[in-house]
Protein backbone atom coordinates (compact mmCIF):
# COMPACT_ATOMS: atom_id res chain seq x y z
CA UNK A 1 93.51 97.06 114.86
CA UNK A 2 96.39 95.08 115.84
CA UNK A 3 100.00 96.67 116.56
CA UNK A 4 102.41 96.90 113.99
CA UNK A 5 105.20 94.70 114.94
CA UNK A 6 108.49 93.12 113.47
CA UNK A 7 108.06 89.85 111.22
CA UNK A 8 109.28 86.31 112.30
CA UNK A 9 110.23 83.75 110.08
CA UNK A 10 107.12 81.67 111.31
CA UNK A 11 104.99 84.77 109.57
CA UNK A 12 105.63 83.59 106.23
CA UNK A 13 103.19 81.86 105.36
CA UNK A 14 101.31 84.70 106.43
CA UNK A 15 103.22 86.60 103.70
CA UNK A 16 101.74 83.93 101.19
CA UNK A 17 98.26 84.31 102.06
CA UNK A 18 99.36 88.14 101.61
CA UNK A 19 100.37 87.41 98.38
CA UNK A 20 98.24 85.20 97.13
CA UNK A 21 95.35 88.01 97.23
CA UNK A 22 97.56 90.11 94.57
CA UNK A 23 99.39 87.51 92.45
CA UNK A 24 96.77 88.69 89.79
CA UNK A 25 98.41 92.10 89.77
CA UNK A 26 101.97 91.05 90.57
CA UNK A 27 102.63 87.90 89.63
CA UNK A 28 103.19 84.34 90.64
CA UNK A 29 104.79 84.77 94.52
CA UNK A 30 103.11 82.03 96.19
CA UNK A 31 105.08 79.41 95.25
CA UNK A 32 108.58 81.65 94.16
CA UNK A 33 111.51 80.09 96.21
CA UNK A 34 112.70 83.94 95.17
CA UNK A 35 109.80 85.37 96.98
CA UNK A 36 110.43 83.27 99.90
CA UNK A 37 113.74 84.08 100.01
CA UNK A 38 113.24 87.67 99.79
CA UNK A 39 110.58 87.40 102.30
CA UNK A 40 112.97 85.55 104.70
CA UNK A 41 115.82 88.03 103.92
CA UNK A 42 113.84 91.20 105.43
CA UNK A 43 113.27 89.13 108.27
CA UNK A 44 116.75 88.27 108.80
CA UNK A 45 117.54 91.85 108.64
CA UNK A 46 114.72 93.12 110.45
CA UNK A 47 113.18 95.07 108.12
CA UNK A 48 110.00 92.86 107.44
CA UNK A 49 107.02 94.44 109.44
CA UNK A 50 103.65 93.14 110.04
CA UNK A 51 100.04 93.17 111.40
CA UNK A 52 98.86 90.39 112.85
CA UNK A 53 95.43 89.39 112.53
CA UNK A 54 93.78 89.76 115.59
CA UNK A 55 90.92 86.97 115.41
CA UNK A 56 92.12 84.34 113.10
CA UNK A 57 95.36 83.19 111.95
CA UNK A 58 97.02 85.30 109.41
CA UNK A 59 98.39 88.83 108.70
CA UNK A 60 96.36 91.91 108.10
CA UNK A 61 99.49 93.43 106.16
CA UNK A 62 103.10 92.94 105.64
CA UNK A 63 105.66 95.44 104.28
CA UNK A 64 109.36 94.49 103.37
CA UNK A 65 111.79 97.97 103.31
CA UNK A 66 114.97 98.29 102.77
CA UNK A 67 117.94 100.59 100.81
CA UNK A 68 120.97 102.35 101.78
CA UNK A 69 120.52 105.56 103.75
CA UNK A 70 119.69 108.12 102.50
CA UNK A 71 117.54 106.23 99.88
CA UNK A 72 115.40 103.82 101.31
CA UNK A 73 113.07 101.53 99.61
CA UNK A 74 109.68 99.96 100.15
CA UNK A 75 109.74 96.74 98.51
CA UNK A 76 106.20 95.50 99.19
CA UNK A 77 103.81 96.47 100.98
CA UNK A 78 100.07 94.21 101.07
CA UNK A 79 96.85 94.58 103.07
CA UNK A 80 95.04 91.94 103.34
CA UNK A 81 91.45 92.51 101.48
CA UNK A 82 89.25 92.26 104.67
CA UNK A 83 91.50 94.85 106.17
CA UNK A 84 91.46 97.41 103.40
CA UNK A 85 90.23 100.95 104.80
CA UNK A 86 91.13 99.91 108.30
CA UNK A 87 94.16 102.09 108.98
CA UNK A 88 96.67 99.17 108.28
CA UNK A 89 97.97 100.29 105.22
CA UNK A 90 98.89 103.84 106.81
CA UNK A 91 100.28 102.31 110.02
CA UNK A 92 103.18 99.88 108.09
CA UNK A 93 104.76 102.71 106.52
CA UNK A 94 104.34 105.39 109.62
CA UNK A 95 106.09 102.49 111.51
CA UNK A 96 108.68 102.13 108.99
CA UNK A 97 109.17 105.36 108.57
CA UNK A 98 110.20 105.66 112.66
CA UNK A 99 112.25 102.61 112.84
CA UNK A 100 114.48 103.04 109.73
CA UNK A 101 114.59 106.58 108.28
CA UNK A 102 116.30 109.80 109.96
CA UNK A 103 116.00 112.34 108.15
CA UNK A 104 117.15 114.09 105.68
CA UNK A 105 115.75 111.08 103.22
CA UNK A 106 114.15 110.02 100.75
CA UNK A 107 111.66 107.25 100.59
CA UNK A 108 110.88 105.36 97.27
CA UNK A 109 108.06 102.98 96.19
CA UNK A 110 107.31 101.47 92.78
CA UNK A 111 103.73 101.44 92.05
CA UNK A 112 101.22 101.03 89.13
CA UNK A 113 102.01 103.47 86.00
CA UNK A 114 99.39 105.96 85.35
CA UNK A 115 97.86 103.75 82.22
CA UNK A 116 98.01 100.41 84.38
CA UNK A 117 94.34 99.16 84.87
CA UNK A 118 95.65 98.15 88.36
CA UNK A 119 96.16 101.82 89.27
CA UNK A 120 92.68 102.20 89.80
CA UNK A 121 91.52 98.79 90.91
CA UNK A 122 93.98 98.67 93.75
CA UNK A 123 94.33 102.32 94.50
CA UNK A 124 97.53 101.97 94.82
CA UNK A 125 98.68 105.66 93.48
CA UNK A 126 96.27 107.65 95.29
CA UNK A 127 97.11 105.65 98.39
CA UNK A 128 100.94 106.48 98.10
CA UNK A 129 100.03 109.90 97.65
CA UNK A 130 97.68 110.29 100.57
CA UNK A 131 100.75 109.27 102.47
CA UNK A 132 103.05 111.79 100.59
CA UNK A 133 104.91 110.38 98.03
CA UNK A 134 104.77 112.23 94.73
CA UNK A 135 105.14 110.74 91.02
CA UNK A 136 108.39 110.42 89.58
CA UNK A 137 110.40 108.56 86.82
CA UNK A 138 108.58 105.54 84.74
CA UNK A 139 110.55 102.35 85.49
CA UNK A 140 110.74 98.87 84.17
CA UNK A 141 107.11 97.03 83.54
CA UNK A 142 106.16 94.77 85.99
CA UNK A 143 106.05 91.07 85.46
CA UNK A 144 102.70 90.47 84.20
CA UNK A 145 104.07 93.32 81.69
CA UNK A 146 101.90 96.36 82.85
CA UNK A 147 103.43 99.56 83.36
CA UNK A 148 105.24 101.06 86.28
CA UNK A 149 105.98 104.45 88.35
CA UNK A 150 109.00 105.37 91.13
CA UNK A 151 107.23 106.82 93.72
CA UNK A 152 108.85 109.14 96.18
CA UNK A 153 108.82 111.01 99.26
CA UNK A 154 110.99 113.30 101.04
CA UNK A 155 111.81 113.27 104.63
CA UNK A 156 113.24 116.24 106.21
């Protein structure tokens, strides 16, 4: 697997092929000047992490973080579909975690509600939870209108 490493501006459309795998769970990104800005925005502020693909053009994952210490945020986080089960998912938060959070924190991630037929289909819950985060809250639906969960994890 390839090293985690910080995104560059010339990864976006790296981002969109990212995105493009999970519009159907998300929503439209692809072609969301707000996506792109958002994208561009964690770049800028160098909190917009990556895994290149190692044999092809392309990103095997991308995560965007962000927050205000002590509450930081992950505010996407996609592995590519051929990469799933690889270790990438794991290795863009561990690096996050190292680069951004000292602890005492807290770490938050919204995720699939429990009732969300993407819960299951993208593993998404049990994933977060492998990693430590625990259930919290219910938050807004997401924009295709299924429900949503706050995730969180503490960091001492």
């Amino acid at each position: 697997m390839s090293r985690v490493r910080l995104a560059r501006a010339s990864d976006l459309p790296g981002f969109l092929g990212l995105a493009a795998e999970v519009e159907h769970w998300f929503g439209p990104m692809v072609d969301d000047p707000a996506f792109h800005a958002a994208v561009l925005d964690r770049v800028r502020a160098s909190q917009a992490l990556v895994v290149p693909a190692p044999d092809a053009p392309g990103l095997l994952g991308g995560l965007l973080f962000g927050g205000t210490a002590p509450v930081h945020e992950v505010h996407w986080l996609v592995v590519a579909e051929r990469a799933r089960g690889e270790g990438v998912g794991r290795a863009l938060p561990a690096d996050a975690l190292r680069r951004y959070v000292s602890p005492p924190a807290t770490v938050e991630v919204v995720t699939f509600g429990p009732d969300d037929p993407g819960a299951v289909a993208s593993g998404a819950r049990v994933f977060y939870e492998t990693l430590g985060f625990t259930p919290a809250e219910p938050t807004a639906p997401g924009p295709e209108g299924g429900s949503r969960q706050l995730y969180r994890r503490t960091v001492a």
